[in-house]
C-alpha atoms as a PDB file:
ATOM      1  CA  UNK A   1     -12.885  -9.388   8.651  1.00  0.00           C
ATOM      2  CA  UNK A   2     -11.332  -9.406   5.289  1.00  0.00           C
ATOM      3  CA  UNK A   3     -14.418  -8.021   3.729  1.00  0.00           C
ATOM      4  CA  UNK A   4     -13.953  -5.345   6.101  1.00  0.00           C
ATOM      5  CA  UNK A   5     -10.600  -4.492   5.065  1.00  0.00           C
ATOM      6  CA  UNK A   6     -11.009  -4.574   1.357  1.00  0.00           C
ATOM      7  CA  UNK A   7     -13.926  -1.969   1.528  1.00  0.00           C
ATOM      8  CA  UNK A   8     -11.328   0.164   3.520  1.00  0.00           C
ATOM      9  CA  UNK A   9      -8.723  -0.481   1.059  1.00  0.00           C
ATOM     10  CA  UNK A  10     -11.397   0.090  -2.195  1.00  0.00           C
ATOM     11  CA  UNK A  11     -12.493   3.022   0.220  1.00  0.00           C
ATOM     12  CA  UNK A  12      -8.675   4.335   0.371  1.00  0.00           C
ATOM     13  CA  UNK A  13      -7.822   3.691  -3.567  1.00  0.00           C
ATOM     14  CA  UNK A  14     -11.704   5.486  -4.121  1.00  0.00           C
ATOM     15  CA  UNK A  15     -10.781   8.712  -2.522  1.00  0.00           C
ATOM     16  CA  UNK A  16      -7.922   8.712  -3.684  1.00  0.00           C
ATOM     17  CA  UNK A  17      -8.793   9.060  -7.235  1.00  0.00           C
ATOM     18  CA  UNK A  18     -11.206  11.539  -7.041  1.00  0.00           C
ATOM     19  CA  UNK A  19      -9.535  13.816  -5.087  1.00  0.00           C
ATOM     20  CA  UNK A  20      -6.561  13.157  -8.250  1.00  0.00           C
ATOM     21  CA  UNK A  21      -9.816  13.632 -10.753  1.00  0.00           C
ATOM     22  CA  UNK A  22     -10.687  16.870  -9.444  1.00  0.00           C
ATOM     23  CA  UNK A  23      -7.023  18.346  -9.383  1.00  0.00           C
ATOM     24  CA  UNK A  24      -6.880  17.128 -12.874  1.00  0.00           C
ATOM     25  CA  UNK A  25     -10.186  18.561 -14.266  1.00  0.00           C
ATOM     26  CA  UNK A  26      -9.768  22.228 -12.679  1.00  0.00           C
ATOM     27  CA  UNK A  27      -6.049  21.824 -13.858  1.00  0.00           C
ATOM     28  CA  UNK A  28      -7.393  20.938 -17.368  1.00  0.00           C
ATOM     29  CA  UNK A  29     -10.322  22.088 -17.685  1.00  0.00           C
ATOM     30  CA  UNK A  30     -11.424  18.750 -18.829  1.00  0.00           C
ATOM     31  CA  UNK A  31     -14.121  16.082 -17.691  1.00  0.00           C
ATOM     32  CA  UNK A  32     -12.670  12.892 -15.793  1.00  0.00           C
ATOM     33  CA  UNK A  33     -14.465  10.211 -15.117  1.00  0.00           C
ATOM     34  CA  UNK A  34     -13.323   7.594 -12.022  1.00  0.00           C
ATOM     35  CA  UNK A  35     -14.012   3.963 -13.710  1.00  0.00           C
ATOM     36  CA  UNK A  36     -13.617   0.743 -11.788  1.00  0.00           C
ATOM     37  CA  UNK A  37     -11.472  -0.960 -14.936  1.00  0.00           C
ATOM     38  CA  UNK A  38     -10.164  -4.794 -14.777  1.00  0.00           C
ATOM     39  CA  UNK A  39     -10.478  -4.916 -10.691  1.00  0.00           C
ATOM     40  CA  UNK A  40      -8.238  -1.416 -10.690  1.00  0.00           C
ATOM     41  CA  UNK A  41      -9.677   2.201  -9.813  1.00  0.00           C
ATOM     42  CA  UNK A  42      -8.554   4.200 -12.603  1.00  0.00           C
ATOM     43  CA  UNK A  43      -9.033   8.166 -13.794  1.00  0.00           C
ATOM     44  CA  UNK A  44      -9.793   8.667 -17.234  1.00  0.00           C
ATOM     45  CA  UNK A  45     -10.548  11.703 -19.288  1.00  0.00           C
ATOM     46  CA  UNK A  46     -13.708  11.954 -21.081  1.00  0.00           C
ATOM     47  CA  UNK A  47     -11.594  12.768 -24.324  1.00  0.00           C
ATOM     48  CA  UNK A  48      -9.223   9.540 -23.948  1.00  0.00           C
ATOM     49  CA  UNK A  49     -12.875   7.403 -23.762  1.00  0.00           C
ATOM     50  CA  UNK A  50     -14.666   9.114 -26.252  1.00  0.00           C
ATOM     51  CA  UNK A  51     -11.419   7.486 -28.484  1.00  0.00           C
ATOM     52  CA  UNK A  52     -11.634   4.019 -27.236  1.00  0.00           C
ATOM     53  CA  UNK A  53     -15.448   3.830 -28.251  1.00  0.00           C
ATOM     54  CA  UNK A  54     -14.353   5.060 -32.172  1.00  0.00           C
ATOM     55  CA  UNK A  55     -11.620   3.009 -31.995  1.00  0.00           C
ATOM     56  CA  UNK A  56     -14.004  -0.361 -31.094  1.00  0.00           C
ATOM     57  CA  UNK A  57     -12.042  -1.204 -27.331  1.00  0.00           C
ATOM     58  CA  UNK A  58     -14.907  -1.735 -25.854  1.00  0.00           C
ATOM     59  CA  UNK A  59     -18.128  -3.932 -26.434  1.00  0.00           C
ATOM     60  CA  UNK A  60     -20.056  -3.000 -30.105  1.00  0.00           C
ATOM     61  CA  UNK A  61     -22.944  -0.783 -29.519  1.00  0.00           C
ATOM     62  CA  UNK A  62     -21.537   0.676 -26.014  1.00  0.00           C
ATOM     63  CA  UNK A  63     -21.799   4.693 -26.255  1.00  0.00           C
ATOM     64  CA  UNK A  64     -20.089   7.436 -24.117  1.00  0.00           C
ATOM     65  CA  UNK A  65     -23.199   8.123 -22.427  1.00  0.00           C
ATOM     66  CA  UNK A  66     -23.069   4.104 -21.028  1.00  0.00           C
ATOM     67  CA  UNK A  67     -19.958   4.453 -19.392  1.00  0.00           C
ATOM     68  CA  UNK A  68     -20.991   7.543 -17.703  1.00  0.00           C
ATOM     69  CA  UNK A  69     -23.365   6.068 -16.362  1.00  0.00           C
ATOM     70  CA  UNK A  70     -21.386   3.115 -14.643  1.00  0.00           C
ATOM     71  CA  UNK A  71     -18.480   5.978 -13.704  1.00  0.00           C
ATOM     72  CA  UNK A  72     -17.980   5.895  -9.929  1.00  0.00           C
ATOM     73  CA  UNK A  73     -17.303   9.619  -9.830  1.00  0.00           C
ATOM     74  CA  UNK A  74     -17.718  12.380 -12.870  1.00  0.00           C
ATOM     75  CA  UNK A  75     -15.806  15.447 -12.689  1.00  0.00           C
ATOM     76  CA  UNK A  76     -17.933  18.821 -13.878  1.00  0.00           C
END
């Protein structure tokens, strides 16, 4: 039962975010990625995480083209 209601929740917070990642990229005119960060659904613009990787946030050797491919949703 509380498996059930997290996937509704995660299902909720999921929707959510990419209906706020489309506004966003046709506002924009930018690529957004929806990224399941620390436990959190977040929206993130391709330009903020092409920054993070140059600036070494994440894990040495980890390329744009990685976290793409782990996004839960990718704006066009």
């Amino acid at each position: 039962m509380i498996k059930l209601i997290k996937d509704i929740f995660f299902a909720w917070k999921y929707k959510r975010a990419v209906r706020k990642a489309k506004k966003m990229s046709a506002l924009f005119k930018m690529k957004y990625y929806v990224l399941s960060m620390g436990g959190r659904i977040k929206v993130v613009p391709k330009q903020n995480i092409r920054h993070l990787v140059r600036t070494h946030r994440f894990r040495k050797g980890v390329k744009v083209a990685d976290i793409e491919k782990i996004a839960l949703y990718v704006t066009t």
